[in-house]
PDB file of N, CA and C in Angstrom:
ATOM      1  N   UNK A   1       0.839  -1.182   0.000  1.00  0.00           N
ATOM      2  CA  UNK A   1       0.000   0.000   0.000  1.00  0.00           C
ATOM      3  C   UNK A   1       0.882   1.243   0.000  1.00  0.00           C
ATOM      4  N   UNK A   2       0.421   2.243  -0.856  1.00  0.00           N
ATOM      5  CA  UNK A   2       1.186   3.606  -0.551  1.00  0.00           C
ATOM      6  C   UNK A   2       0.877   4.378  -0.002  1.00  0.00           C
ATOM      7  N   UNK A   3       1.528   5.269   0.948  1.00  0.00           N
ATOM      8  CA  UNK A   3       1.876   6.086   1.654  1.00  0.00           C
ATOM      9  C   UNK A   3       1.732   7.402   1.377  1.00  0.00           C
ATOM     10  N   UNK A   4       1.125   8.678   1.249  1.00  0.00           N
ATOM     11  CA  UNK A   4       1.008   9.606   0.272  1.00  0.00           C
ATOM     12  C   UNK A   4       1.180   9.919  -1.026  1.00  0.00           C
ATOM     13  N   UNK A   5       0.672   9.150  -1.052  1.00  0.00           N
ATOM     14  CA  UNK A   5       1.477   8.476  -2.992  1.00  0.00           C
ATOM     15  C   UNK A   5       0.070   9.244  -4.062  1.00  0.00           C
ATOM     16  N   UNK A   6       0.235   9.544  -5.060  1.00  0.00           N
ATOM     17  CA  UNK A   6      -1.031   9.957  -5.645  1.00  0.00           C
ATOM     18  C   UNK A   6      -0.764   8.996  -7.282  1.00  0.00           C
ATOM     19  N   UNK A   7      -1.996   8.387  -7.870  1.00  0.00           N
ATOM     20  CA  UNK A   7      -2.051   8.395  -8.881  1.00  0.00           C
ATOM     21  C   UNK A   7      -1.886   9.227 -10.260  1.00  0.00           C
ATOM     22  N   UNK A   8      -1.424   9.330 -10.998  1.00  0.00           N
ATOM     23  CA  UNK A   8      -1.536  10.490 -11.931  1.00  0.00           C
ATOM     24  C   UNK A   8      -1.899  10.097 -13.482  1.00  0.00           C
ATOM     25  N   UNK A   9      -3.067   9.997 -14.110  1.00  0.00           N
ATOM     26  CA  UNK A   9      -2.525   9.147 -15.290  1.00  0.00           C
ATOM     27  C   UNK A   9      -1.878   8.351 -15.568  1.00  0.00           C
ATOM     28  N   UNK A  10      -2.696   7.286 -14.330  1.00  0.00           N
ATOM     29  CA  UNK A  10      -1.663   5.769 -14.752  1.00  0.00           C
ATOM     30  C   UNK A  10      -0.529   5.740 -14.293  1.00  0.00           C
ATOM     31  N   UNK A  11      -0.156   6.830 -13.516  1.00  0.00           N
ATOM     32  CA  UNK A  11       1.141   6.285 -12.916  1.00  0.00           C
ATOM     33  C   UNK A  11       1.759   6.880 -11.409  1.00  0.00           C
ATOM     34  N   UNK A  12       2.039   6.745 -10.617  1.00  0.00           N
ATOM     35  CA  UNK A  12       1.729   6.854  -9.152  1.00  0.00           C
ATOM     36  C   UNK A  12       3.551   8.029  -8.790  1.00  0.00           C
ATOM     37  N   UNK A  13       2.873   9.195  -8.074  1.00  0.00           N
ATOM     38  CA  UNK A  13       3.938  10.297  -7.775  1.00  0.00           C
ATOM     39  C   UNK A  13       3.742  10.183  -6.435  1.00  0.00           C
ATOM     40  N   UNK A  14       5.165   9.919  -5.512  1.00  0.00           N
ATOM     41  CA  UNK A  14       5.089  10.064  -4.140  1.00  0.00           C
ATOM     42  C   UNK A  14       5.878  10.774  -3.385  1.00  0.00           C
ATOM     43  N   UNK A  15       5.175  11.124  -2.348  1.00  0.00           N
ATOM     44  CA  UNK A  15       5.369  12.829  -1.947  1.00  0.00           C
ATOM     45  C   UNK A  15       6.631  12.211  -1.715  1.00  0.00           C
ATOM     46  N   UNK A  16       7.718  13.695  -1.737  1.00  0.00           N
ATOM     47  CA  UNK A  16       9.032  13.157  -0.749  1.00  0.00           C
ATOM     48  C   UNK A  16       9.255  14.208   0.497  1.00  0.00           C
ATOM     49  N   UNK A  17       9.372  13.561   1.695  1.00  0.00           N
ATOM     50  CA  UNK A  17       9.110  14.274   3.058  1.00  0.00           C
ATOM     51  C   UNK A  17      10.315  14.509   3.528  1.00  0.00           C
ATOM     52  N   UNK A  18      11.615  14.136   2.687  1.00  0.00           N
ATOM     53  CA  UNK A  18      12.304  15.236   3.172  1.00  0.00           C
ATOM     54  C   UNK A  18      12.299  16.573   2.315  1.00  0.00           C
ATOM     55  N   UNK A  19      11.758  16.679   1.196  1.00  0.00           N
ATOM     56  CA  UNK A  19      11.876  17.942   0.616  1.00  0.00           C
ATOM     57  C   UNK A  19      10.935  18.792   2.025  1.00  0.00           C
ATOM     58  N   UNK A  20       9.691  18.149   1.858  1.00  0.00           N
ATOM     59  CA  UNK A  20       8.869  18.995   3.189  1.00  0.00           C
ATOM     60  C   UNK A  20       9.743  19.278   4.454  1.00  0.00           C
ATOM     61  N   UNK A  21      10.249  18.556   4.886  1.00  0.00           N
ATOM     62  CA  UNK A  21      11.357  18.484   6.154  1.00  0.00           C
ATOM     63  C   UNK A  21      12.443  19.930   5.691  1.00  0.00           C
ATOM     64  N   UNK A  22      12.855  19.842   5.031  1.00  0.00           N
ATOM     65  CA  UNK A  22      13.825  20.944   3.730  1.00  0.00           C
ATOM     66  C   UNK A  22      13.074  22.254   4.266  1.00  0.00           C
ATOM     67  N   UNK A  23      11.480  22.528   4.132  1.00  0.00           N
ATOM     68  CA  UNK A  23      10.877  23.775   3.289  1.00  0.00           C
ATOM     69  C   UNK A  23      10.908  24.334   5.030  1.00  0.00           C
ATOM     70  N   UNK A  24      10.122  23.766   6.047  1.00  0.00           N
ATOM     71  CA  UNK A  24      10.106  23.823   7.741  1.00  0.00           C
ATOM     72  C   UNK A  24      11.175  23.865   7.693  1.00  0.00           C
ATOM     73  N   UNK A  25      12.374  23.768   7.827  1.00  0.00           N
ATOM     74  CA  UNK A  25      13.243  23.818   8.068  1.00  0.00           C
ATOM     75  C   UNK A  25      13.835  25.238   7.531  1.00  0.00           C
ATOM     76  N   UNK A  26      13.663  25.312   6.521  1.00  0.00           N
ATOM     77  CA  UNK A  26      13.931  27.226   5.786  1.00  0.00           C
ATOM     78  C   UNK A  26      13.285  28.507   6.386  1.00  0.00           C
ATOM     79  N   UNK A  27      11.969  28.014   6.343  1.00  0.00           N
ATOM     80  CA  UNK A  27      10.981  28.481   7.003  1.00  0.00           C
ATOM     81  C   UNK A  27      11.474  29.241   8.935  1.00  0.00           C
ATOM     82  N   UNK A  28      11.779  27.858   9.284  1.00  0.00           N
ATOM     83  CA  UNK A  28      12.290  28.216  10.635  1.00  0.00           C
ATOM     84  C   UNK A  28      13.189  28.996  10.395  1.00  0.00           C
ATOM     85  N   UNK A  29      14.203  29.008  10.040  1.00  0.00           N
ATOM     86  CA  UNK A  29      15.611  30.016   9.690  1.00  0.00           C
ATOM     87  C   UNK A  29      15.691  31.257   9.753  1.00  0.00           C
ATOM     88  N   UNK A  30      14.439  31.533   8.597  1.00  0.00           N
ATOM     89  CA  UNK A  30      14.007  32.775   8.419  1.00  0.00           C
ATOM     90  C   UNK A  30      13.292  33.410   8.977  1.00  0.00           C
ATOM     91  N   UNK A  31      11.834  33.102   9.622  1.00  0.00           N
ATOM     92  CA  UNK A  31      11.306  33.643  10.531  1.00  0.00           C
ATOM     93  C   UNK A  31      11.015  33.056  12.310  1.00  0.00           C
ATOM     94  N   UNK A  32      11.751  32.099  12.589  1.00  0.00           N
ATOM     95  CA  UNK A  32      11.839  31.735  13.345  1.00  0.00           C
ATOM     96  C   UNK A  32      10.538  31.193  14.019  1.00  0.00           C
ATOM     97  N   UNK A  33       9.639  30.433  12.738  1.00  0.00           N
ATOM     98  CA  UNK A  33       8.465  29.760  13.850  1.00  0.00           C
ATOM     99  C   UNK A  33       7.770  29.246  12.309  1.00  0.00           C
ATOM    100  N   UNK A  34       7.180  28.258  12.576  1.00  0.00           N
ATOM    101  CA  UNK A  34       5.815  28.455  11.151  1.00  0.00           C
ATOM    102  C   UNK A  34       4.768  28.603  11.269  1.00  0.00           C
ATOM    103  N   UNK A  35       4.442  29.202  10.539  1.00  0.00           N
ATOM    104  CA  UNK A  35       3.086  30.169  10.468  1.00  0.00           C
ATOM    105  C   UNK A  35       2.005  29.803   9.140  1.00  0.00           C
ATOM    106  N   UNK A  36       1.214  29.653   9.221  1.00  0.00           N
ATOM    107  CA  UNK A  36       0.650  29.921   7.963  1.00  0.00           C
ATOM    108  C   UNK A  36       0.833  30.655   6.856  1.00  0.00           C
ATOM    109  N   UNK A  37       1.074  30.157   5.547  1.00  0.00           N
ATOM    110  CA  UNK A  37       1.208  31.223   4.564  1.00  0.00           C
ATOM    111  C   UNK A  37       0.156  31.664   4.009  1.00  0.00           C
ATOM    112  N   UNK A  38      -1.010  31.304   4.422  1.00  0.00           N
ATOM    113  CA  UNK A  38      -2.311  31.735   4.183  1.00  0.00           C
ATOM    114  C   UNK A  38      -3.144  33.158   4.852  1.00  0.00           C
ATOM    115  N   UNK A  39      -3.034  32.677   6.429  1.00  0.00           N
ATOM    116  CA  UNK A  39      -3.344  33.422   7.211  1.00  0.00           C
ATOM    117  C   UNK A  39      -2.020  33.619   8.774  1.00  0.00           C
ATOM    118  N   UNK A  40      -1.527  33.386   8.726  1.00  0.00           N
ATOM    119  CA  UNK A  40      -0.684  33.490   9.599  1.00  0.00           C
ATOM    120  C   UNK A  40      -0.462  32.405  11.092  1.00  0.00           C
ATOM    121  N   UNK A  41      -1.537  31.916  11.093  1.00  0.00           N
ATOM    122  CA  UNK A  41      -2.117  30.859  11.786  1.00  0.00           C
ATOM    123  C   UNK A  41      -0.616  30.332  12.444  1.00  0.00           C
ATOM    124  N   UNK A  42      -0.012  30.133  13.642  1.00  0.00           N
ATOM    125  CA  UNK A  42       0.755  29.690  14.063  1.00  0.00           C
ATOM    126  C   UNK A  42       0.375  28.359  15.426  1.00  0.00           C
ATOM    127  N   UNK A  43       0.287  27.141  14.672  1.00  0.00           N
ATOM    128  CA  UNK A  43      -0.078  26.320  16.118  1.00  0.00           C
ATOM    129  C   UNK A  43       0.370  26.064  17.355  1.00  0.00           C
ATOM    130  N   UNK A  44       1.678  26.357  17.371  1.00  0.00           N
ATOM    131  CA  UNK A  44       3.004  26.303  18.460  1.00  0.00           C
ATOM    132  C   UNK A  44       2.235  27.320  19.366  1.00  0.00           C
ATOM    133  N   UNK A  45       1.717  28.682  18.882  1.00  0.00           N
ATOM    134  CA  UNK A  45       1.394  30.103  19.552  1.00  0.00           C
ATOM    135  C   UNK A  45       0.059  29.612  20.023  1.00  0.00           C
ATOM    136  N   UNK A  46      -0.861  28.833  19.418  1.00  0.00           N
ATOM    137  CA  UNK A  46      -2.103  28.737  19.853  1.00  0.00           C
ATOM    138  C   UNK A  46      -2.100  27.905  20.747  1.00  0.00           C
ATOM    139  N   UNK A  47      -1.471  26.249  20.570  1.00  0.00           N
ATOM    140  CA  UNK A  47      -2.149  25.032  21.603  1.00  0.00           C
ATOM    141  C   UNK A  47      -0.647  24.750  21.871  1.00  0.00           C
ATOM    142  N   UNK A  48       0.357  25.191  22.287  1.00  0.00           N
ATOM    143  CA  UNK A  48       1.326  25.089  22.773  1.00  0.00           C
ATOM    144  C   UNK A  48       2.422  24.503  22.397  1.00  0.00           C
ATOM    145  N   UNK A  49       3.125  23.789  22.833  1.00  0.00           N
ATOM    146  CA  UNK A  49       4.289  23.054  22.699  1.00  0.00           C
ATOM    147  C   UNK A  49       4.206  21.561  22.495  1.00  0.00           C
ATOM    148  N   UNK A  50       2.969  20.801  22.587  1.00  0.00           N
ATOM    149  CA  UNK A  50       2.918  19.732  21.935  1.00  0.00           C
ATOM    150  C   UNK A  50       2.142  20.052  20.093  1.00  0.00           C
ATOM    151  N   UNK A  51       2.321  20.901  19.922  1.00  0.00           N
ATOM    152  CA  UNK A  51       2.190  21.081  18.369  1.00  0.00           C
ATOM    153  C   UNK A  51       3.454  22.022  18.064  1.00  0.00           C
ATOM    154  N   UNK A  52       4.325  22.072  18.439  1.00  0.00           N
ATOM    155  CA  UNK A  52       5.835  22.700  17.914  1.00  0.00           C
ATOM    156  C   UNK A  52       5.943  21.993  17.027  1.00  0.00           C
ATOM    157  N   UNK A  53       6.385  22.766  15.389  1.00  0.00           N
ATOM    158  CA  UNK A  53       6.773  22.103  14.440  1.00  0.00           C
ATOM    159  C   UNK A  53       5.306  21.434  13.746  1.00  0.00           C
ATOM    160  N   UNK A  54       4.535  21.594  14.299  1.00  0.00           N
ATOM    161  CA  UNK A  54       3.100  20.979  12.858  1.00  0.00           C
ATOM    162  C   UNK A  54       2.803  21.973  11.972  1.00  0.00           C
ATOM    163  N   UNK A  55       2.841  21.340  10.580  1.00  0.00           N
ATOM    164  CA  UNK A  55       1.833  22.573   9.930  1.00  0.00           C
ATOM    165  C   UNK A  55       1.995  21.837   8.749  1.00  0.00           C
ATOM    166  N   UNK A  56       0.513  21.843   8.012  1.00  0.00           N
ATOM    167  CA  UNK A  56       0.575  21.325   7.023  1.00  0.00           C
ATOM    168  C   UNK A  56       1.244  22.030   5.786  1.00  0.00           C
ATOM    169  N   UNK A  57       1.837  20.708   4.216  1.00  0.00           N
ATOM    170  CA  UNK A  57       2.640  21.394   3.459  1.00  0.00           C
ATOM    171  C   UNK A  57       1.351  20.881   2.069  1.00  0.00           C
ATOM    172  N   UNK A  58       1.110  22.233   1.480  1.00  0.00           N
ATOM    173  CA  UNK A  58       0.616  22.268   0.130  1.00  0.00           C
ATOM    174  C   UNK A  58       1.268  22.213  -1.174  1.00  0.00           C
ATOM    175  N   UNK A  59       1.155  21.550  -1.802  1.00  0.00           N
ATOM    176  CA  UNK A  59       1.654  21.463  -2.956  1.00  0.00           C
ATOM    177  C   UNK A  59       0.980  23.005  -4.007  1.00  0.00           C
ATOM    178  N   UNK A  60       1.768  23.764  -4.729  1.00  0.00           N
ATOM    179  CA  UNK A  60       1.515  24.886  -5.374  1.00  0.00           C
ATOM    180  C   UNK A  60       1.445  24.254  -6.865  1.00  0.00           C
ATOM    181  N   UNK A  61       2.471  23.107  -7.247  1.00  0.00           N
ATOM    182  CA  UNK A  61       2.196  22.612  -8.267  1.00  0.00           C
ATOM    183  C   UNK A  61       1.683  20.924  -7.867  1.00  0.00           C
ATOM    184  N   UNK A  62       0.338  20.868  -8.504  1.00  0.00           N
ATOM    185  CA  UNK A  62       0.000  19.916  -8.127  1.00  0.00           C
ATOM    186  C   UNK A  62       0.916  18.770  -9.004  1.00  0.00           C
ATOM    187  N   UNK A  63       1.125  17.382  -8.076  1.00  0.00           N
ATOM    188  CA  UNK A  63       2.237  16.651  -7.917  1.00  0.00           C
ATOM    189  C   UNK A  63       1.358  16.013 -10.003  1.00  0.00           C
ATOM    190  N   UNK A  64       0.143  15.775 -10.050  1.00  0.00           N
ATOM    191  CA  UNK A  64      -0.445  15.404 -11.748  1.00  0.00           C
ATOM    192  C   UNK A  64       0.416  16.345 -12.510  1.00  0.00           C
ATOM    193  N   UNK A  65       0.728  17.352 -12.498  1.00  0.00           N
ATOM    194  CA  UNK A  65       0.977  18.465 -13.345  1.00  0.00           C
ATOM    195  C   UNK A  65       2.859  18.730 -13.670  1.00  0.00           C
ATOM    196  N   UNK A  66       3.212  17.970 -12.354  1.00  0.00           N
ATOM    197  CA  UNK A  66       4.897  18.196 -13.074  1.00  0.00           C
ATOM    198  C   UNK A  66       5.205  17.125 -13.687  1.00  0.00           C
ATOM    199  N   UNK A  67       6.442  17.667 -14.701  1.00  0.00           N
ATOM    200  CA  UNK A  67       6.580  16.944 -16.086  1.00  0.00           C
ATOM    201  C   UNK A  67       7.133  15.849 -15.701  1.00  0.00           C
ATOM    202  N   UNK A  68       7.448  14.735 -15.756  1.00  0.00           N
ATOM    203  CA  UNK A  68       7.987  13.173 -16.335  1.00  0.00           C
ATOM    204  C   UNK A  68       9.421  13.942 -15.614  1.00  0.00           C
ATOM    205  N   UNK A  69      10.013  13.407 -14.556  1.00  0.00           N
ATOM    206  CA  UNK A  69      11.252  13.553 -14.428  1.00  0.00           C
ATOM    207  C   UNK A  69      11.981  14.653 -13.035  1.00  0.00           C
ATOM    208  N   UNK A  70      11.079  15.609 -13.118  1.00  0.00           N
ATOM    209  CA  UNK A  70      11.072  16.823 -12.475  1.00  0.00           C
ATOM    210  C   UNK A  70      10.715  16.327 -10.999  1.00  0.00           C
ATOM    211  N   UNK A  71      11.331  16.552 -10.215  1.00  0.00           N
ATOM    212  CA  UNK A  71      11.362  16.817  -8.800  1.00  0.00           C
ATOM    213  C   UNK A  71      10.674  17.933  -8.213  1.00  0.00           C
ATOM    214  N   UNK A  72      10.114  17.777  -6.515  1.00  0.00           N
ATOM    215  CA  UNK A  72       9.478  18.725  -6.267  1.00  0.00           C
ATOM    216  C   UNK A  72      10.310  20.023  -5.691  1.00  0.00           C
ATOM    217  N   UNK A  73      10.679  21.027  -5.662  1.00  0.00           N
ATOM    218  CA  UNK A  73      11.278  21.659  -5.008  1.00  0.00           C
ATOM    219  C   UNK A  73      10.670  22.672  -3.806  1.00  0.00           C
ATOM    220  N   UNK A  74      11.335  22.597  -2.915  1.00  0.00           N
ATOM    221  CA  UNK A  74      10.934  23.484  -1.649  1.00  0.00           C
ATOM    222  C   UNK A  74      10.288  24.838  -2.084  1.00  0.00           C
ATOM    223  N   UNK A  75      10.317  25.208  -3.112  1.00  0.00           N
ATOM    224  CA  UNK A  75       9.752  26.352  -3.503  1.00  0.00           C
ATOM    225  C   UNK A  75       8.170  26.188  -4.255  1.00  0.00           C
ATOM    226  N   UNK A  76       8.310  24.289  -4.298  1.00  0.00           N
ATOM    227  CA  UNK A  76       6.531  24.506  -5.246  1.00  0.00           C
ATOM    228  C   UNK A  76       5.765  23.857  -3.873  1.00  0.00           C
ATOM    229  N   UNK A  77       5.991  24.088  -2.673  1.00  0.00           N
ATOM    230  CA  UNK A  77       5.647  24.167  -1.428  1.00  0.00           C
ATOM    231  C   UNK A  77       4.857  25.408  -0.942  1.00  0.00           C
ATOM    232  N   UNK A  78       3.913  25.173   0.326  1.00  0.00           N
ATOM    233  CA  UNK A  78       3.318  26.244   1.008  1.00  0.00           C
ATOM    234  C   UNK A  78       2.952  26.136   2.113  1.00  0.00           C
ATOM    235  N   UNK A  79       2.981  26.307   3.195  1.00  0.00           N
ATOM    236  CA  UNK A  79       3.145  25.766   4.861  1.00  0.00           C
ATOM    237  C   UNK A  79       1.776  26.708   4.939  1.00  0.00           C
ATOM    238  N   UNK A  80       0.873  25.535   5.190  1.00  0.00           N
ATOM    239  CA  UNK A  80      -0.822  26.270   5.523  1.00  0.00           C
ATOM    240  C   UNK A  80      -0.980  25.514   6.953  1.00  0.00           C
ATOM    241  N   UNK A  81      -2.223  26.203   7.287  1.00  0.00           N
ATOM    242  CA  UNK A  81      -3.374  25.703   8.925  1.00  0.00           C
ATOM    243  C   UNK A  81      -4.214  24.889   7.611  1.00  0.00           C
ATOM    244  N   UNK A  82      -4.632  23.636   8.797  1.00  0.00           N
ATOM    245  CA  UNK A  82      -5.182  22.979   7.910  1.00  0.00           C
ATOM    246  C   UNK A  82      -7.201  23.417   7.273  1.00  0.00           C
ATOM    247  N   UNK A  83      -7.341  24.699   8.042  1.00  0.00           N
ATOM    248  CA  UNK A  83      -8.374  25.443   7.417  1.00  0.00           C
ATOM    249  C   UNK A  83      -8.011  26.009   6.010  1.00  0.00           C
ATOM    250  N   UNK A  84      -7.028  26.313   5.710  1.00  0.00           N
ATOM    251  CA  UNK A  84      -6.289  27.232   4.336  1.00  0.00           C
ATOM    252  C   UNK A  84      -6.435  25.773   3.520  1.00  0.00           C
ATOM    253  N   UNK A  85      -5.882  24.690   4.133  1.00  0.00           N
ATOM    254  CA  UNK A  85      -5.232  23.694   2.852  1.00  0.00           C
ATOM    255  C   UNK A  85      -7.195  23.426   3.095  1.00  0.00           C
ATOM    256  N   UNK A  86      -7.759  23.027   3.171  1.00  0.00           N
ATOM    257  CA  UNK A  86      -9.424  22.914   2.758  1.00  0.00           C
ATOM    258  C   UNK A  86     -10.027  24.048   2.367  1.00  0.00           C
ATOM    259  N   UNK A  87      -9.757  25.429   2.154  1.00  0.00           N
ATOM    260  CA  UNK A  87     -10.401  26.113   1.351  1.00  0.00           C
ATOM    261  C   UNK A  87      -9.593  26.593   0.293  1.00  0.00           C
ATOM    262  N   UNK A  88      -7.824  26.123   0.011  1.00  0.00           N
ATOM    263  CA  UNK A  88      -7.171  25.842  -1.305  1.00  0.00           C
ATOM    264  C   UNK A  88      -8.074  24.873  -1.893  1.00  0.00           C
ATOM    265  N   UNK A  89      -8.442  23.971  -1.760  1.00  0.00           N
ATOM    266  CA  UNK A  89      -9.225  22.680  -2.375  1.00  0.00           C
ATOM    267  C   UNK A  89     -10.188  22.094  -2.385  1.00  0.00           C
ATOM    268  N   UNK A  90     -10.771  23.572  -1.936  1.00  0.00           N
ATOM    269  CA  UNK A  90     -12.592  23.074  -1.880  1.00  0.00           C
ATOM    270  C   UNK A  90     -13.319  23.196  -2.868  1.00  0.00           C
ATOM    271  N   UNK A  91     -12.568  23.922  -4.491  1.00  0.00           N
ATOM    272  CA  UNK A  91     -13.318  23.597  -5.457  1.00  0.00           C
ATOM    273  C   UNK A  91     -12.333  23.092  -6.801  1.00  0.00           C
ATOM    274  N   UNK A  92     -12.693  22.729  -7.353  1.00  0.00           N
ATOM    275  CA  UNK A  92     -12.103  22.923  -8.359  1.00  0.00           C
ATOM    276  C   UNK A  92     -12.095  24.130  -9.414  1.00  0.00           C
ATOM    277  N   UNK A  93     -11.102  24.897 -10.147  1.00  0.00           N
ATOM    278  CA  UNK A  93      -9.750  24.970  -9.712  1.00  0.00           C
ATOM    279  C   UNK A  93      -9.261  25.480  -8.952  1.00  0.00           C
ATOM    280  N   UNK A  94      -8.117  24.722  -8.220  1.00  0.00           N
ATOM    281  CA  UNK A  94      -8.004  25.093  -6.366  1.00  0.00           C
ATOM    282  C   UNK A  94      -7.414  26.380  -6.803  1.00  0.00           C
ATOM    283  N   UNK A  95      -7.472  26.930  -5.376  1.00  0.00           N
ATOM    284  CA  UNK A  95      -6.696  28.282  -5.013  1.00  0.00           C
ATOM    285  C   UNK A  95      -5.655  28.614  -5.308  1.00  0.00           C
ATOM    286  N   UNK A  96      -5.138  29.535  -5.572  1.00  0.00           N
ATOM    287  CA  UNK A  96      -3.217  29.826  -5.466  1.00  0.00           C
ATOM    288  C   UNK A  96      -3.188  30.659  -4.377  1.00  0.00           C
ATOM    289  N   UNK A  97      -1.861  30.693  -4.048  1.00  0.00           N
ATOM    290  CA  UNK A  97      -1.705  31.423  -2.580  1.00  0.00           C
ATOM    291  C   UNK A  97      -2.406  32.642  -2.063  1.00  0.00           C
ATOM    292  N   UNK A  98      -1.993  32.964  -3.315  1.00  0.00           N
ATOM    293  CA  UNK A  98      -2.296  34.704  -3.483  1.00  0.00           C
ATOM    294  C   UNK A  98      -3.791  34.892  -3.430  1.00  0.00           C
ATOM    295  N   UNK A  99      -4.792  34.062  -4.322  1.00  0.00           N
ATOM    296  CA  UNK A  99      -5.932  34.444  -4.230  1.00  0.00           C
ATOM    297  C   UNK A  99      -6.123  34.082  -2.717  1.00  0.00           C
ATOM    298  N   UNK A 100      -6.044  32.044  -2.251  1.00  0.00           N
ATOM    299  CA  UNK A 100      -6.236  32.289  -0.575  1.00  0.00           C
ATOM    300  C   UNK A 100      -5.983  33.567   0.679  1.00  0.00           C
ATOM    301  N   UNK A 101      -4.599  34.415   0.080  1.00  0.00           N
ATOM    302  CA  UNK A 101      -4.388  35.796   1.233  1.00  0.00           C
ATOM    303  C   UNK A 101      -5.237  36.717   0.992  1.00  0.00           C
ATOM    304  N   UNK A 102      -5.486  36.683  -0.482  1.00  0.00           N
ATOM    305  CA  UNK A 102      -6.912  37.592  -0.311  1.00  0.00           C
ATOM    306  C   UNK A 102      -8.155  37.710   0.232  1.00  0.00           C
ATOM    307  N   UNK A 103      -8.664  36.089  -0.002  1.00  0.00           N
ATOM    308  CA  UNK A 103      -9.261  36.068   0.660  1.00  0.00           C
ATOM    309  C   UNK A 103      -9.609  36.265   2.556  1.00  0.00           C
ATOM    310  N   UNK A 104      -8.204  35.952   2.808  1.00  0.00           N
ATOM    311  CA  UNK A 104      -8.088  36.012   4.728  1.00  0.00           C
ATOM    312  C   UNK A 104      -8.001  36.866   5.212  1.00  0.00           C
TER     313      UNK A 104
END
């Protein structure tokens, strides 16, 4: 059975979690916490220290859409609250970042 794995036209793309591990990890560097890139949403700040370090990672290019070969890079990433990553993808065609901050 797979593991975050997605089908794509017949042929199966699976996430790789250290690139995600990679993007939290940049993330921390730079602003020293993660936050939502949606709304700012920080879980560490809200329910404490047993959620240090959670936050969900969105794909900006969906994993169907990159070409035969191509890897994901920390940059086609987006560190959301998991309210943002369900209203990126509550319709079809999902959100891009930019429209989600507008909306928040």
């Amino acid at each position: 059975m797979l593991t975050g794995g997605r089908i794509c036209s017949g042929r199966v793309r699976e996430r790789n979690t250290k690139i995600v591990r990679k993007k939290k990890a940049e993330v921390v560097r730079a602003f020293g916490k993660l936050a939502c890139e949606g709304c700012a949403f920080d879980f560490a700040e809200r329910y404490g220290e047993r959620t240090q370090g959670y936050i969900e990672c969105h794909h900006t290019v969906p994993l169907c859409d990159l070409k035969k070969g191509r890897r994901t890079q920390a940059s086609d990433l987006a560190l959301v609250c998991s309210n943002c990553h369900r209203m990126i993808h509550r319709r079809r065609r999902w959100l891009s970042m930019s429209e989600l901050q507008a909306l928040a």
